[in-house]
Protein backbone atom coordinates (compact mmCIF):
# COMPACT_ATOMS: atom_id res chain seq x y z
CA UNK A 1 0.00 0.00 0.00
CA UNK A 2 1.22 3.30 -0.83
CA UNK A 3 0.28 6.86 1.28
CA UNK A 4 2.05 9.67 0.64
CA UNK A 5 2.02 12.41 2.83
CA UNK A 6 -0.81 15.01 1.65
CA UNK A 7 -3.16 11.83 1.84
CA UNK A 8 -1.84 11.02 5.30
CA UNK A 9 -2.58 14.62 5.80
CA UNK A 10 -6.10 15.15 4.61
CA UNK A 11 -7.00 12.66 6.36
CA UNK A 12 -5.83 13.07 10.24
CA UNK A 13 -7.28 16.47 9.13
CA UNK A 14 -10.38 15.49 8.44
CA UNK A 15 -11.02 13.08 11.80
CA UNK A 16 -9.52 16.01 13.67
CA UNK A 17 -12.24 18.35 12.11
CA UNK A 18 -14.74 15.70 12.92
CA UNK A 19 -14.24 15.71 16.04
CA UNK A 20 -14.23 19.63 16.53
CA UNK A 21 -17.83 19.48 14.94
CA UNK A 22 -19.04 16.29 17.16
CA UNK A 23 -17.72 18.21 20.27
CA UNK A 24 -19.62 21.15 19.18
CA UNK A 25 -22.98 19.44 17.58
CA UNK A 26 -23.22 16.22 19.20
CA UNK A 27 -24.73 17.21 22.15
CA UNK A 28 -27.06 19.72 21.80
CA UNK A 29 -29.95 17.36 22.60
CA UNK A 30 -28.38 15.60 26.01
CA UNK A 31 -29.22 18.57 28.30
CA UNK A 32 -32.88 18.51 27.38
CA UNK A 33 -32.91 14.72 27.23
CA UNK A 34 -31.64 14.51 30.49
CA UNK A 35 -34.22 17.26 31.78
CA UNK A 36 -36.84 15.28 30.45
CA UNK A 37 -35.86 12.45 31.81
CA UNK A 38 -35.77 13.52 35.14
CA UNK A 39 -38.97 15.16 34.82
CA UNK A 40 -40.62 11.72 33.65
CA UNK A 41 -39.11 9.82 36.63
CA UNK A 42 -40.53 12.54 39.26
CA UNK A 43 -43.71 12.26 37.53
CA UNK A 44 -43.82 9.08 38.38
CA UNK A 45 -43.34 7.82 34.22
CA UNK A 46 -41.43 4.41 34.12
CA UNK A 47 -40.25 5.86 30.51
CA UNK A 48 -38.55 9.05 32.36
CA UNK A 49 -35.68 5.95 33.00
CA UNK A 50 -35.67 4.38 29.54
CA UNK A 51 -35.42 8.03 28.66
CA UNK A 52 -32.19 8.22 31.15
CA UNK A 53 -31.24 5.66 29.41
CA UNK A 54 -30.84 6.44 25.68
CA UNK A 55 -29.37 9.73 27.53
CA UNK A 56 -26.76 7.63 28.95
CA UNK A 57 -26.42 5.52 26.11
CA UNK A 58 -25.63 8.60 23.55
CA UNK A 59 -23.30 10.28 25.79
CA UNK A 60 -21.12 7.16 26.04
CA UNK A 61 -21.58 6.63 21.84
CA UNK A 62 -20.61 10.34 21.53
CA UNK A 63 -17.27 9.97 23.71
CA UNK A 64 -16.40 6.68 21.69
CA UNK A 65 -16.99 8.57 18.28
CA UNK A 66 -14.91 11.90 20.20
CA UNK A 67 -11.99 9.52 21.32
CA UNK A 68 -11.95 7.03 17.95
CA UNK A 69 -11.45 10.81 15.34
CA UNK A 70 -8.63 11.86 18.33
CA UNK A 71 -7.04 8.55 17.43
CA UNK A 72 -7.21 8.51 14.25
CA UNK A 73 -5.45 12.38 13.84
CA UNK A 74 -3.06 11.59 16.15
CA UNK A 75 -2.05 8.41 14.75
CA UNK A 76 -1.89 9.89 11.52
CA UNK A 77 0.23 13.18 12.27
CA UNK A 78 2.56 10.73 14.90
CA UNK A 79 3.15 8.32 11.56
CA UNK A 80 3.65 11.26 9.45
CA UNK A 81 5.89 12.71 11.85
CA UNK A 82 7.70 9.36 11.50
CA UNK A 83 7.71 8.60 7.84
CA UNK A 84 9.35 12.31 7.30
CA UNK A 85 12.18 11.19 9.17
CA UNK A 86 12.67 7.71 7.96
CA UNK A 87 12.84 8.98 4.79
CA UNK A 88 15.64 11.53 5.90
CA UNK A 89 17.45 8.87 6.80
CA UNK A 90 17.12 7.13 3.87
CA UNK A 91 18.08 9.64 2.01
CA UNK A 92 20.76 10.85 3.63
CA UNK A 93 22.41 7.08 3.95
CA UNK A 94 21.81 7.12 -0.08
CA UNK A 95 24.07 9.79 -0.54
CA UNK A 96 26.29 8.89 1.93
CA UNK A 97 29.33 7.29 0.76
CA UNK A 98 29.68 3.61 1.01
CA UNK A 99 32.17 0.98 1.01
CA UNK A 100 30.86 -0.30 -2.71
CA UNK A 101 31.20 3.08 -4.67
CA UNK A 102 34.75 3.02 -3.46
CA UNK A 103 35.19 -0.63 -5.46
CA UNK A 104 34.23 1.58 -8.68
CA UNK A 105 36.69 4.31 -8.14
């Protein structure tokens, strides 16, 4: 498989924007949910703790989907990070002299 570094790129950039927007967006509904969940339950509603429920049950999805895009950018920028300087070193021992180019003096 081949990557090169722009795709590498694009893509931690794109789970890292992902994540911005799910931190943002994602949870708009959970404070409500919650509120109405806890209204239900004092009202004596046995759905105000299925309610609780999906609450609970979204907040944990959200933090898996938060924590998987942090992963993903930070994988991708540490394996960037790496690949730049592998190939420095590769390069660099390429032009380095070795002990075969001195057999072809």
């Amino acid at each position: 498989m081949v990557v090169n570094q722009d795709d590498l790129g694009a893509v931690g950039h794109e789970a890292y924007m992902l994540r911005d927007r799910l931190s943002r967006d994602g949870d708009h509904a959970r404070p409500a949910t919650f509120d109405a969940a806890i209204a239900l339950t004092n009202g004596n509603f046995t759905s105000g703790s299925e309610l609780l429920k999906v609450h609970d049950r979204w907040n944990s999805q959200l933090r898996t989907l938060l924590d998987a895009c942090a992963r993903i950018s930070d994988h991708l920028d540490y394996s960037k990070s790496v690949h730049a300087e592998d190939d420095a070193d590769i390069g660099g021992n390429l032009l380095s002299v070795s002990k075969i180019s001195e057999y072809f003096k």
